[in-house]
C-alpha atoms as a PDB file:
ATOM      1  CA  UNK A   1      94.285 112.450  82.649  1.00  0.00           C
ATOM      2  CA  UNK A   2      96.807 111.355  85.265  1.00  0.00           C
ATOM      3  CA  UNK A   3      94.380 112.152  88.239  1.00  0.00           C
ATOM      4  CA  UNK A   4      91.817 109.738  86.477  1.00  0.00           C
ATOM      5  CA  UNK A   5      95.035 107.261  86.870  1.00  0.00           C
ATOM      6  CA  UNK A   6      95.150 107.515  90.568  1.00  0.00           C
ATOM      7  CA  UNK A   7      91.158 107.536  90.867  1.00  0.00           C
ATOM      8  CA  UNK A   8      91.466 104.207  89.129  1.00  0.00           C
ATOM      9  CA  UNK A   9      93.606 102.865  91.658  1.00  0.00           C
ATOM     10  CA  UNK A  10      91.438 103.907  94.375  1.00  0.00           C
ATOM     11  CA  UNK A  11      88.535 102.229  92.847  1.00  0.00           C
ATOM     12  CA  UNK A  12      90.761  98.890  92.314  1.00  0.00           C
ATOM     13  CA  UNK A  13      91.850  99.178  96.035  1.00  0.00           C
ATOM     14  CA  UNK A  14      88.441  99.645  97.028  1.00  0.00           C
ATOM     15  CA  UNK A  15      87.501  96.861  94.538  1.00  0.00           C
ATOM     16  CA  UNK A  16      89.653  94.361  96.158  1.00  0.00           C
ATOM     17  CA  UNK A  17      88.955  95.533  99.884  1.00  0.00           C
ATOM     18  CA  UNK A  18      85.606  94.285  98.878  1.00  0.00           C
ATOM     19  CA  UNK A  19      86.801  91.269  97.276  1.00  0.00           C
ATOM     20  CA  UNK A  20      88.858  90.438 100.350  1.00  0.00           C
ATOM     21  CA  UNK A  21      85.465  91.023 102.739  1.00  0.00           C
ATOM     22  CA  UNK A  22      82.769  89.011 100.359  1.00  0.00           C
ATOM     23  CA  UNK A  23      85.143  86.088 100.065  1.00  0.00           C
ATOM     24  CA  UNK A  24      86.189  86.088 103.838  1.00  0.00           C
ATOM     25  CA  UNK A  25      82.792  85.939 104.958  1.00  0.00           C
ATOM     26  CA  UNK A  26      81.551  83.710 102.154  1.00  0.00           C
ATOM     27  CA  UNK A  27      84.356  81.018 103.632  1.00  0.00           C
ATOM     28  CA  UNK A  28      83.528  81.608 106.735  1.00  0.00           C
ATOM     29  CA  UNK A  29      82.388  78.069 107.508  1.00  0.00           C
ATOM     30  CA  UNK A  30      84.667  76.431 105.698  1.00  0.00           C
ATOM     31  CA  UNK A  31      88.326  77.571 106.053  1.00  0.00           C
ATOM     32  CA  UNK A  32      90.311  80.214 108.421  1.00  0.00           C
ATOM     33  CA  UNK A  33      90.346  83.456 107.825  1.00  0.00           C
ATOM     34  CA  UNK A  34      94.071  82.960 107.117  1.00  0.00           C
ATOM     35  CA  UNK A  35      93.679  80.350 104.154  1.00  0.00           C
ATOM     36  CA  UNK A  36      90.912  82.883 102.516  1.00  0.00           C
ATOM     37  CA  UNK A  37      93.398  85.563 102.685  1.00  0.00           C
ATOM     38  CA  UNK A  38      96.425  83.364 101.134  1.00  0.00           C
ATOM     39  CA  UNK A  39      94.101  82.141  98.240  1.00  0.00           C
ATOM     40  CA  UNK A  40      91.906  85.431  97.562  1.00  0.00           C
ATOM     41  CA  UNK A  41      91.681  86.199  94.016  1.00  0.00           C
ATOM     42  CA  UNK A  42      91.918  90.029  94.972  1.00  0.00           C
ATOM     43  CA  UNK A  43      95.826  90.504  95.225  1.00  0.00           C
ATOM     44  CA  UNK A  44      95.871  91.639  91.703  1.00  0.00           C
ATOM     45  CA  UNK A  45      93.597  94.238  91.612  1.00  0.00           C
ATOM     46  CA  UNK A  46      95.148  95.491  95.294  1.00  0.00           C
ATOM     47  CA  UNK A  47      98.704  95.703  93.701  1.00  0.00           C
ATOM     48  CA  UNK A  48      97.889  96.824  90.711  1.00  0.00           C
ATOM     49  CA  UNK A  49      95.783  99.590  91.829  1.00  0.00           C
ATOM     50  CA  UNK A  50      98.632 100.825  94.460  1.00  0.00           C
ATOM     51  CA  UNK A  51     100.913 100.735  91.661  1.00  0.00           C
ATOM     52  CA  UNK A  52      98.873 102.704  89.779  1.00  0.00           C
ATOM     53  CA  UNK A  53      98.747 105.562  92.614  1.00  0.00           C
ATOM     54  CA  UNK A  54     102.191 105.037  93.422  1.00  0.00           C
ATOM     55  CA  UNK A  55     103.231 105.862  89.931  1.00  0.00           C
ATOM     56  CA  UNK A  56     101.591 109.034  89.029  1.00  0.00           C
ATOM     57  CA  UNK A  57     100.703 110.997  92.878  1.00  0.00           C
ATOM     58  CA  UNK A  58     104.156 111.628  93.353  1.00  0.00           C
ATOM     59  CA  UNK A  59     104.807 113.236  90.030  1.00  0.00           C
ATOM     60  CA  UNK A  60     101.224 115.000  90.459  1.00  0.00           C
ATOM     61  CA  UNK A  61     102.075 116.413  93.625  1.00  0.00           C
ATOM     62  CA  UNK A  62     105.624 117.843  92.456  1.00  0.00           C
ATOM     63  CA  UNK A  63     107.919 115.781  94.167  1.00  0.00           C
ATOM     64  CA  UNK A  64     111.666 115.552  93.643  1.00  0.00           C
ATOM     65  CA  UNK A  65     113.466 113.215  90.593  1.00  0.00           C
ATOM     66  CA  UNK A  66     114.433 110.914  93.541  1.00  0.00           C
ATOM     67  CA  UNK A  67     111.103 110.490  94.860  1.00  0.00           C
ATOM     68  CA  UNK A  68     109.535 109.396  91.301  1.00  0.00           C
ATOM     69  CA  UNK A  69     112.401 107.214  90.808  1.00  0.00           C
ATOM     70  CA  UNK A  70     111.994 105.011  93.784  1.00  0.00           C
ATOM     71  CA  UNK A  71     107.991 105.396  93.275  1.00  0.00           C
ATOM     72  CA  UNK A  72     108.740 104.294  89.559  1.00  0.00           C
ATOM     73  CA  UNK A  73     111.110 101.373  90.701  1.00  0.00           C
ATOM     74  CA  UNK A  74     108.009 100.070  93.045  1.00  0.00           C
ATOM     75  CA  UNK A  75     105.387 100.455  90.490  1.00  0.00           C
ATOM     76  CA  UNK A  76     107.268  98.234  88.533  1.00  0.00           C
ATOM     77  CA  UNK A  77     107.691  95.462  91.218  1.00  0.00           C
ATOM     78  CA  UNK A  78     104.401  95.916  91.489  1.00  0.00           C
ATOM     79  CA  UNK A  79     103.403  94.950  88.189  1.00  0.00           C
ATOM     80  CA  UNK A  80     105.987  92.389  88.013  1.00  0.00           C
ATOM     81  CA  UNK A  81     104.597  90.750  91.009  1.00  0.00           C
ATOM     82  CA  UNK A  82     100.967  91.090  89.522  1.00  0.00           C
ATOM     83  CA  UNK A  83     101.923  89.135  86.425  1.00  0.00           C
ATOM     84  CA  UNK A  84     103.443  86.795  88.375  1.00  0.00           C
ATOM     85  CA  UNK A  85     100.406  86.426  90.154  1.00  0.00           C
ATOM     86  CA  UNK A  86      98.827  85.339  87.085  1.00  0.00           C
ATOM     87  CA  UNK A  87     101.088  83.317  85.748  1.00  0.00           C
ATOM     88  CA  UNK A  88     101.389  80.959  88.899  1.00  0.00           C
ATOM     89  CA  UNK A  89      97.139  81.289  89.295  1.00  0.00           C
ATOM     90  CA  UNK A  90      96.482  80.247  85.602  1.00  0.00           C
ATOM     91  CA  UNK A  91      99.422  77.032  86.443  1.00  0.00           C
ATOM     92  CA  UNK A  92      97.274  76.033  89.320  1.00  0.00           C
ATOM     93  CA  UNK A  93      94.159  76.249  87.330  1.00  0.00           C
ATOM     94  CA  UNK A  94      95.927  74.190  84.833  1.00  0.00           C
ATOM     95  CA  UNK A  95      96.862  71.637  87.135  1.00  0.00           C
ATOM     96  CA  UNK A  96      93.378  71.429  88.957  1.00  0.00           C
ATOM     97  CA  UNK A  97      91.675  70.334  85.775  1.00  0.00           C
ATOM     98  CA  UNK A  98      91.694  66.693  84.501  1.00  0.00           C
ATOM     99  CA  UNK A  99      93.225  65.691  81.716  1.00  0.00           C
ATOM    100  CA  UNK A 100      90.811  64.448  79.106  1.00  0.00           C
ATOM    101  CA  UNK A 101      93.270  62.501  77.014  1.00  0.00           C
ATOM    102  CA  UNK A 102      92.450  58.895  76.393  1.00  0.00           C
ATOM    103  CA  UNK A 103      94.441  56.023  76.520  1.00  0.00           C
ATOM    104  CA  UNK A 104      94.477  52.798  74.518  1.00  0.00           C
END
């Protein structure tokens, strides 16, 4: 079960990789490189699928208690991050969309 873990992660990295080369060449007209980067939608899956491998290889591959600890402490920033992600994606959405309230 834990090596399916990690082969998840590989797919999500691979996932986003992807991501990251259909929307840079799908912008390619319109914005820099740089800008498609900044404002891909694939950040999530990339850091959540390297947290994923970062939290179970080391353990899988028998490495010392101080090893998984730090790989443990990263997954979690990781994830943190990743949430954060959405959070601050799903404000901007927010904001982007008018307001359909009328007024009187």
């Amino acid at each position: 079960m834990d090596w399916s873990v990690v082969v998840m992660g590989c797919v999500l990295v691979l996932l986003s990789a992807g991501l990251f080369w259909w929307q840079r060449a799908r912008a390619k007209k319109r914005a820099s490189p740089g800008q498609v980067m900044r404002h891909s939608s694939a950040w999530p899956p990339l850091l959540m699928g390297f947290g994923m491998m970062i939290a179970k290889v080391p353990h899988l591959l028998g490495a010392s208690f101080t090893v998984v600890d730090i790989a443990d402490s990263v997954s979690l920033m990781l994830a943190v991050t990743v949430a954060l992600l959405f959070l601050l994606n799903a404000r901007r959405r927010a904001a982007a969309e008018p307001c359909d309230t009328e007024q009187d």
